[in-house]
Protein backbone atom coordinates (compact mmCIF):
# COMPACT_ATOMS: atom_id res chain seq x y z
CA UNK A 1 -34.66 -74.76 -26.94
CA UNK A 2 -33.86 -78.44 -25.59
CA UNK A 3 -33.92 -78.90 -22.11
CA UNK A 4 -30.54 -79.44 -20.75
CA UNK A 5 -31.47 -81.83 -18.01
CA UNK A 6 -34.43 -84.37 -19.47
CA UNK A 7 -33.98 -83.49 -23.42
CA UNK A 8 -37.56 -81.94 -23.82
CA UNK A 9 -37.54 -79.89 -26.90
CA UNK A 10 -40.58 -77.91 -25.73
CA UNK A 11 -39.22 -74.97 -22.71
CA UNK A 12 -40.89 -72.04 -22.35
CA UNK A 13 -39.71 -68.73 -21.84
CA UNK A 14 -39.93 -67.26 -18.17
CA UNK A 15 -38.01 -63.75 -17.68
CA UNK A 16 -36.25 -62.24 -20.79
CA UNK A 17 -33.81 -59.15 -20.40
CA UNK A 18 -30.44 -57.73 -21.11
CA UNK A 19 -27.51 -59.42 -19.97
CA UNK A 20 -24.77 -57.45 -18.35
CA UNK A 21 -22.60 -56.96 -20.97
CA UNK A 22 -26.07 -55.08 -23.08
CA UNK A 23 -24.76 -56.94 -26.11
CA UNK A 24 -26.84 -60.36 -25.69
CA UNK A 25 -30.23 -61.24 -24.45
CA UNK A 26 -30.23 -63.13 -20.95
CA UNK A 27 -33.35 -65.74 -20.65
CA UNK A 28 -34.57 -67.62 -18.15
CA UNK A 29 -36.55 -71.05 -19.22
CA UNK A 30 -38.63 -73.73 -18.03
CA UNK A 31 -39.15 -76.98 -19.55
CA UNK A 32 -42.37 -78.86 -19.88
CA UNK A 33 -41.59 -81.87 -18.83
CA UNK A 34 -39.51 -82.21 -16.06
CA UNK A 35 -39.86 -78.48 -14.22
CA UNK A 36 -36.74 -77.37 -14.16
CA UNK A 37 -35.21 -74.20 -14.95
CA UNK A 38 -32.46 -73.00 -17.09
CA UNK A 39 -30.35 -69.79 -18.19
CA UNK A 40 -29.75 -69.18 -22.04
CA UNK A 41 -27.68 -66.32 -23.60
CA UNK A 42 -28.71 -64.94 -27.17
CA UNK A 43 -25.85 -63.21 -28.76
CA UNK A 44 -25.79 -61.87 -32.33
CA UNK A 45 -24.04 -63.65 -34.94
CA UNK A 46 -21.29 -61.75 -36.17
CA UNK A 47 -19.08 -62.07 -39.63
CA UNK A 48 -15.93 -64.16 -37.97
CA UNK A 49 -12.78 -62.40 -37.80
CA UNK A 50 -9.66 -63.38 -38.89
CA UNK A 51 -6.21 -62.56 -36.96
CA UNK A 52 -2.92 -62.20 -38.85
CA UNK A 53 -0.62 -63.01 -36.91
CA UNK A 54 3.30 -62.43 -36.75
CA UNK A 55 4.78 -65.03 -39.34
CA UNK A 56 1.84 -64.23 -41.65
CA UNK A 57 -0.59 -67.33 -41.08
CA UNK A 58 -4.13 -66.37 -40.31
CA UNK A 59 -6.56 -67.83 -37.56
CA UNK A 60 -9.86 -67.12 -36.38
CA UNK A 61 -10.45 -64.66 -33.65
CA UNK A 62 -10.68 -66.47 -29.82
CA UNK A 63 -11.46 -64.37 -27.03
CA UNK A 64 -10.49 -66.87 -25.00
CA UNK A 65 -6.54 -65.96 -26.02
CA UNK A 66 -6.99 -62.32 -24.97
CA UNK A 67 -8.97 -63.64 -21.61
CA UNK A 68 -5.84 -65.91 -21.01
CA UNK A 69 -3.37 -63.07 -21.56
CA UNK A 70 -4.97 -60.82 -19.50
CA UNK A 71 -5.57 -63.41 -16.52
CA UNK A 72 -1.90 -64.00 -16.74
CA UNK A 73 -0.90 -60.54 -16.55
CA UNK A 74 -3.49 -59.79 -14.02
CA UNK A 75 -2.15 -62.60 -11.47
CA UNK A 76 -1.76 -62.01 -8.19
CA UNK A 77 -2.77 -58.45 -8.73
CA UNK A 78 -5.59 -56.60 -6.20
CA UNK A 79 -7.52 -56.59 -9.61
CA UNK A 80 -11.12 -57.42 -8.98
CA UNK A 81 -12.95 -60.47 -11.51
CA UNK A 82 -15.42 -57.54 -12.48
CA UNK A 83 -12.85 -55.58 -13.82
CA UNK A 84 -10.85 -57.87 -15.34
CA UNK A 85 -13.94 -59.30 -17.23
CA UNK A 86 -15.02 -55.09 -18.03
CA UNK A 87 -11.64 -55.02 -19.65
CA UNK A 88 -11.67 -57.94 -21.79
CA UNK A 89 -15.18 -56.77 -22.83
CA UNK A 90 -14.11 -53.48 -23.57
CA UNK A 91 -10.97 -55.06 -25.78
CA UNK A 92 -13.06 -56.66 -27.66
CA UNK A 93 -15.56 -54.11 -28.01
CA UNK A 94 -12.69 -51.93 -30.06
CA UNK A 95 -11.76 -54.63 -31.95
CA UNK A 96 -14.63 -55.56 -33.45
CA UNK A 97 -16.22 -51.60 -34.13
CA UNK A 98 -13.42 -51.37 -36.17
CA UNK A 99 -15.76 -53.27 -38.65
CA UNK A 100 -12.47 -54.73 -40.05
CA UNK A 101 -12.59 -58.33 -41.63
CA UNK A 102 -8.80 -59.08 -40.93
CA UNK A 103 -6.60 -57.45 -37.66
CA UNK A 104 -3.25 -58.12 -37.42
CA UNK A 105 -1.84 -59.16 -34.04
CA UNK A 106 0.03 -56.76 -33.12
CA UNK A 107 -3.24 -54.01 -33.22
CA UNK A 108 -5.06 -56.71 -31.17
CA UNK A 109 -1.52 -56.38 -28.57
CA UNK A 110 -1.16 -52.63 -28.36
CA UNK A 111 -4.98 -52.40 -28.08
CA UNK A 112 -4.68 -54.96 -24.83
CA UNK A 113 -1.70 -52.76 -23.42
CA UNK A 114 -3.98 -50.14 -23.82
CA UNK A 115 -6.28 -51.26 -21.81
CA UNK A 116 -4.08 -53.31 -19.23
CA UNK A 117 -2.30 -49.56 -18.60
CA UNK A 118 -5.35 -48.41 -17.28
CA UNK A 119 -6.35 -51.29 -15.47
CA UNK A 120 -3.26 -52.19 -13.45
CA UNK A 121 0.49 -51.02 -13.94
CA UNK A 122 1.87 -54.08 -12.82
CA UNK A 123 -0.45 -56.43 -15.54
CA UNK A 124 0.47 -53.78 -18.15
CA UNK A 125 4.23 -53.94 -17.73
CA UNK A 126 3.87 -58.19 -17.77
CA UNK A 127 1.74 -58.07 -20.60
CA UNK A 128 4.50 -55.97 -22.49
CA UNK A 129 7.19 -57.88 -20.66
CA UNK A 130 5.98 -61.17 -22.89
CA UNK A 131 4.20 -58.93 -25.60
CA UNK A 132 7.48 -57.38 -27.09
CA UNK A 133 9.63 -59.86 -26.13
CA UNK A 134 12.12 -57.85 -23.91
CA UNK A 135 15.75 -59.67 -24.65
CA UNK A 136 17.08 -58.14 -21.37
CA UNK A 137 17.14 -55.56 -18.63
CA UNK A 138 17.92 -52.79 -20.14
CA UNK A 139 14.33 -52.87 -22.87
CA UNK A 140 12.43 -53.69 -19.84
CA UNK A 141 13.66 -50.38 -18.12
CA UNK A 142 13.35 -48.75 -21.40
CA UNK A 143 9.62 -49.71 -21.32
CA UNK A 144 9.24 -48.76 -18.00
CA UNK A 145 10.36 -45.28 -18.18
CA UNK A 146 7.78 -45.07 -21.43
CA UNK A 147 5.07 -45.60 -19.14
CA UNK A 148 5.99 -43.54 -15.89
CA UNK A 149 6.42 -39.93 -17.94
């Protein structure tokens, strides 16, 4: 591993253990040469997966577009980072053991509302608010009745 700070190939290992997430390896380096200390993630490699979306086209899978969605929703709500972060991890934790090499959007969205309904009423009913494109008052109130029976 390259030293971030001086360019030293040669680091050494220091501390080595789970991360918090227990799905990559958290290590803690030194480098030979200059002395300082560093923080590396290991993460397994996994078979990229592709997201149809709406109007057919496909794109690879971000996680930073379900962070972002979430966030949104999740604005100015008495949501703490933890949980926010537990909730993204968890989304994508049931989209990817569905071992699938293609997801359409739309299981990605109802798997997030999911989610968001546990989380925090409020950042569920935004998130369906922009997710299913309510036209007026009347399918928001629709939506909200869904969710308080």
């Amino acid at each position: 591993m390259r030293c971030p700070y001086c360019g030293n190939p040669d680091t050494r290992v220091i501390d080595s253990r789970p991360a918090e997430d227990k799905s990559s390896i958290r290590r803690r380096r030194s480098c030979d040469e200059c002395g300082r200390r560093f923080t590396t993630y290991e993460k397994v490699e996994t078979i990229p997966l592709i997201v149809i979306k709406k109007d057919n086209n496909r794109e690879q899978y971000e996680r930073s577009k379900i962070e972002s969605g979430v966030l949104s929703a999740c604005y100015k709500r008495p949501v703490p980072a933890d949980q926010i972060q537990k909730t993204i991890d968890a989304i994508e934790r049931e989209i990817f053991n569905r071992e699938e090499k293609e997801i359409p959007s739309s299981v990605i969205g109802e798997i997030v509302m999911d989610k968001l309904k546990d989380l925090d009423p409020v950042a569920y009913v935004r998130f369906a608010s922009v997710y299913r494109e309510f036209k007026d008052a009347s399918t928001f109130m629709d939506e909200l009745k869904k969710f308080l029976q």
